[in-house]
N, C-alpha and C. Protein backbone atom coordinates (compact mmCIF):
# COMPACT_ATOMS: atom_id res chain seq x y z
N UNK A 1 0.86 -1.18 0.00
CA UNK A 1 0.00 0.00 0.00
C UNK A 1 0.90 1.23 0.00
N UNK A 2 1.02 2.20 -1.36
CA UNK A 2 1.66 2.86 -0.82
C UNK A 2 1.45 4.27 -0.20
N UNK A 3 0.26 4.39 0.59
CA UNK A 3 -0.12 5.23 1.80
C UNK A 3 0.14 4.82 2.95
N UNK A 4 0.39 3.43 2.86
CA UNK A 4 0.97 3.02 4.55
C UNK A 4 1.99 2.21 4.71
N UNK A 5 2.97 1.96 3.64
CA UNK A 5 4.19 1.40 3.67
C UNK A 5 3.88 -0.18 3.27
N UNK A 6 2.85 -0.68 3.39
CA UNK A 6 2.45 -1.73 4.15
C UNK A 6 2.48 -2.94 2.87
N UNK A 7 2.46 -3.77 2.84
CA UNK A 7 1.97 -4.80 1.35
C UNK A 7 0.87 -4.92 1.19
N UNK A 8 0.43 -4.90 -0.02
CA UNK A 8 -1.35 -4.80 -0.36
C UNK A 8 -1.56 -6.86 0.84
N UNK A 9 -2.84 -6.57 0.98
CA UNK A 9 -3.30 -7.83 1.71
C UNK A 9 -3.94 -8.79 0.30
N UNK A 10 -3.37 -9.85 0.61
CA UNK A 10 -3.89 -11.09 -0.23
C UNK A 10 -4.05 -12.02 1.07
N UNK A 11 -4.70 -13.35 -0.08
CA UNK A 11 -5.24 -14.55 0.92
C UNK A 11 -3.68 -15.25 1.27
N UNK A 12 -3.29 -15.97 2.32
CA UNK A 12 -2.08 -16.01 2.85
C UNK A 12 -2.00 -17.29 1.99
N UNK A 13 -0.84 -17.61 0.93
CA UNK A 13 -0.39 -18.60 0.38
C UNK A 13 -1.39 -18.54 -0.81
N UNK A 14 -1.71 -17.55 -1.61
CA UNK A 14 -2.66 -17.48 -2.74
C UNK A 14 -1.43 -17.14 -4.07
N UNK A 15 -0.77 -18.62 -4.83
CA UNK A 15 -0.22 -18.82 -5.87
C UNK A 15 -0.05 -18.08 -6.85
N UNK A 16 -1.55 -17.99 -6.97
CA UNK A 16 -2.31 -16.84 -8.51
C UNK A 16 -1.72 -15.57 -8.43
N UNK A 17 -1.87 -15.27 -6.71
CA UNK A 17 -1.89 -13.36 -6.64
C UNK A 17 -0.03 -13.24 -6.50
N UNK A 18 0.44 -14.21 -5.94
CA UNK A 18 1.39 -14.33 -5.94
C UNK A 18 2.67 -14.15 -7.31
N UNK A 19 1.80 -15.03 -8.35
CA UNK A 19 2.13 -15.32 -9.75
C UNK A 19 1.91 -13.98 -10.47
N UNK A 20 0.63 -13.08 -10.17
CA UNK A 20 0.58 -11.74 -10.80
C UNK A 20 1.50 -11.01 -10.57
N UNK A 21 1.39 -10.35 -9.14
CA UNK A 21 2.34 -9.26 -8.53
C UNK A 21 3.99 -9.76 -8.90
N UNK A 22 4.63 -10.72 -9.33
CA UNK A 22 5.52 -10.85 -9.90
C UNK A 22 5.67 -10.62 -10.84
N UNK A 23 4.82 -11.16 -11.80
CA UNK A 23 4.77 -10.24 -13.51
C UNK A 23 4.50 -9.14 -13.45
N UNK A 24 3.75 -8.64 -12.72
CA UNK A 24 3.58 -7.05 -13.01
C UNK A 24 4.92 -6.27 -12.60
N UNK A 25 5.17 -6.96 -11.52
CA UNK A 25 6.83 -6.17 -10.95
C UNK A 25 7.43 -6.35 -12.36
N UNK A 26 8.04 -7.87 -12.79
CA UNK A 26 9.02 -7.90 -14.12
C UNK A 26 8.52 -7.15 -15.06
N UNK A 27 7.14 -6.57 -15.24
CA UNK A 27 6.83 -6.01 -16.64
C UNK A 27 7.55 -4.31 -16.22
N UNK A 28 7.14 -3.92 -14.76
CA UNK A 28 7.45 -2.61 -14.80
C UNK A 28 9.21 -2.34 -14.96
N UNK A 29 9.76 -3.26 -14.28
CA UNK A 29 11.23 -3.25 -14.44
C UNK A 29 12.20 -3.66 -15.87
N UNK A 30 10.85 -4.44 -16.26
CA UNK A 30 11.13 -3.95 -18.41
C UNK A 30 11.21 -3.16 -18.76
N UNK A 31 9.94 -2.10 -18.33
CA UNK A 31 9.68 -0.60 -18.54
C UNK A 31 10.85 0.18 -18.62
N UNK A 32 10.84 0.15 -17.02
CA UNK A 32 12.20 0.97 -16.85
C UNK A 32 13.85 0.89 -17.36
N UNK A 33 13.74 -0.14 -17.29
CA UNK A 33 14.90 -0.78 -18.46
C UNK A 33 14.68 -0.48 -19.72
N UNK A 34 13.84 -0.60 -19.96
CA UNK A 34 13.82 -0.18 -21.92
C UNK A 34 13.87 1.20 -21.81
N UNK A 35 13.42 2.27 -20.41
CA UNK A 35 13.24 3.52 -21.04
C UNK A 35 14.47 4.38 -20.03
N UNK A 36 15.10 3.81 -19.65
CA UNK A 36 16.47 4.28 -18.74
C UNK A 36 17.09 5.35 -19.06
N UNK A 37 17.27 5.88 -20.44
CA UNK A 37 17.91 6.46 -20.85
C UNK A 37 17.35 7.64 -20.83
N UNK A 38 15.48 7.50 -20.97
CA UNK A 38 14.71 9.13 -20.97
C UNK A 38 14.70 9.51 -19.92
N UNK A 39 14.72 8.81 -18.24
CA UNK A 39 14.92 9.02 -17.00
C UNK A 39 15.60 10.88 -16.94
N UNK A 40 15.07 11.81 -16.10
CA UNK A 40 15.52 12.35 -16.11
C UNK A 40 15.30 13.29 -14.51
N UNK A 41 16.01 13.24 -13.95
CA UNK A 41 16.31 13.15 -12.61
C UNK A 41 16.00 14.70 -11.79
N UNK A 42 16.30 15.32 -12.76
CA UNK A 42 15.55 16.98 -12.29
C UNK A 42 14.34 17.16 -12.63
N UNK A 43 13.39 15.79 -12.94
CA UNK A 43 11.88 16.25 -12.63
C UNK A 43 11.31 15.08 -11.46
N UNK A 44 12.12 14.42 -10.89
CA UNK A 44 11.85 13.21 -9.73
C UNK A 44 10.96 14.10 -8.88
N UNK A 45 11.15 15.11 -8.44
CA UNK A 45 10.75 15.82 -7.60
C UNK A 45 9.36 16.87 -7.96
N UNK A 46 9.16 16.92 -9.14
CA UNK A 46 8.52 17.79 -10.08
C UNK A 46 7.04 18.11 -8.85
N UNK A 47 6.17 18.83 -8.71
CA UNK A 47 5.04 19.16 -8.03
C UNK A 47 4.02 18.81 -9.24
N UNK A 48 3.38 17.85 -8.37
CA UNK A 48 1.57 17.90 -9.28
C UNK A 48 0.93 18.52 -9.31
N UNK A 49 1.09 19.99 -9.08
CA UNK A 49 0.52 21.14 -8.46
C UNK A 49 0.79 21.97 -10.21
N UNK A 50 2.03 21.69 -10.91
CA UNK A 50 2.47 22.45 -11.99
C UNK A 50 1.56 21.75 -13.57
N UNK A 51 1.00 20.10 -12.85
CA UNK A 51 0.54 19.72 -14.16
C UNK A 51 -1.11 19.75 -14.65
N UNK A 52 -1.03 20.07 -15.86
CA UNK A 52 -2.56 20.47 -16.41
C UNK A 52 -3.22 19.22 -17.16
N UNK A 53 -4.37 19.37 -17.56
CA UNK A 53 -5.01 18.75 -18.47
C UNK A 53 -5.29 17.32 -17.91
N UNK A 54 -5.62 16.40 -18.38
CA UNK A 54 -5.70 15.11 -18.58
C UNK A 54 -4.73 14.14 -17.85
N UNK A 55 -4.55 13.28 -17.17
CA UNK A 55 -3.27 12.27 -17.21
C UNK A 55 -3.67 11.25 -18.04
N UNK A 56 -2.37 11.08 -18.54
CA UNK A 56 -2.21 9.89 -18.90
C UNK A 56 -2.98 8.59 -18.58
N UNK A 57 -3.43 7.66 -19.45
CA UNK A 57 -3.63 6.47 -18.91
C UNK A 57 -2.45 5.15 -18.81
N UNK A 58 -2.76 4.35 -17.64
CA UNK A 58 -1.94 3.37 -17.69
C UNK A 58 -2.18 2.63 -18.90
């Protein structure tokens, strides 16, 4: 959870949810790996306060 530090709650020993939240981790760390290079470190900090319009969808 990341409002409370905490790990999202699943059923204790549930394979499936287990089997997701791993692919989804490896897919995002594809992400970031394929896009490493656009990373750009003086907007990490950027305020959501400066952005307009629409977001993005996942």
């Amino acid at each position: 959870d990341l409002e409370t530090g905490r790990p999202p709650r699943t059923s204790v020993g549930s394979v499936a949810m287990e089997s997701q939240l791993c692919q989804c981790d490896k897919t995002a760390a594809d992400c970031f790996a394929r896009n490493q290079n656009t990373y750009n470190a003086k907007l990490q900090y950027y305020s959501n306060l400066k952005c307009h319009g629409t977001a993005p969808k996942c």
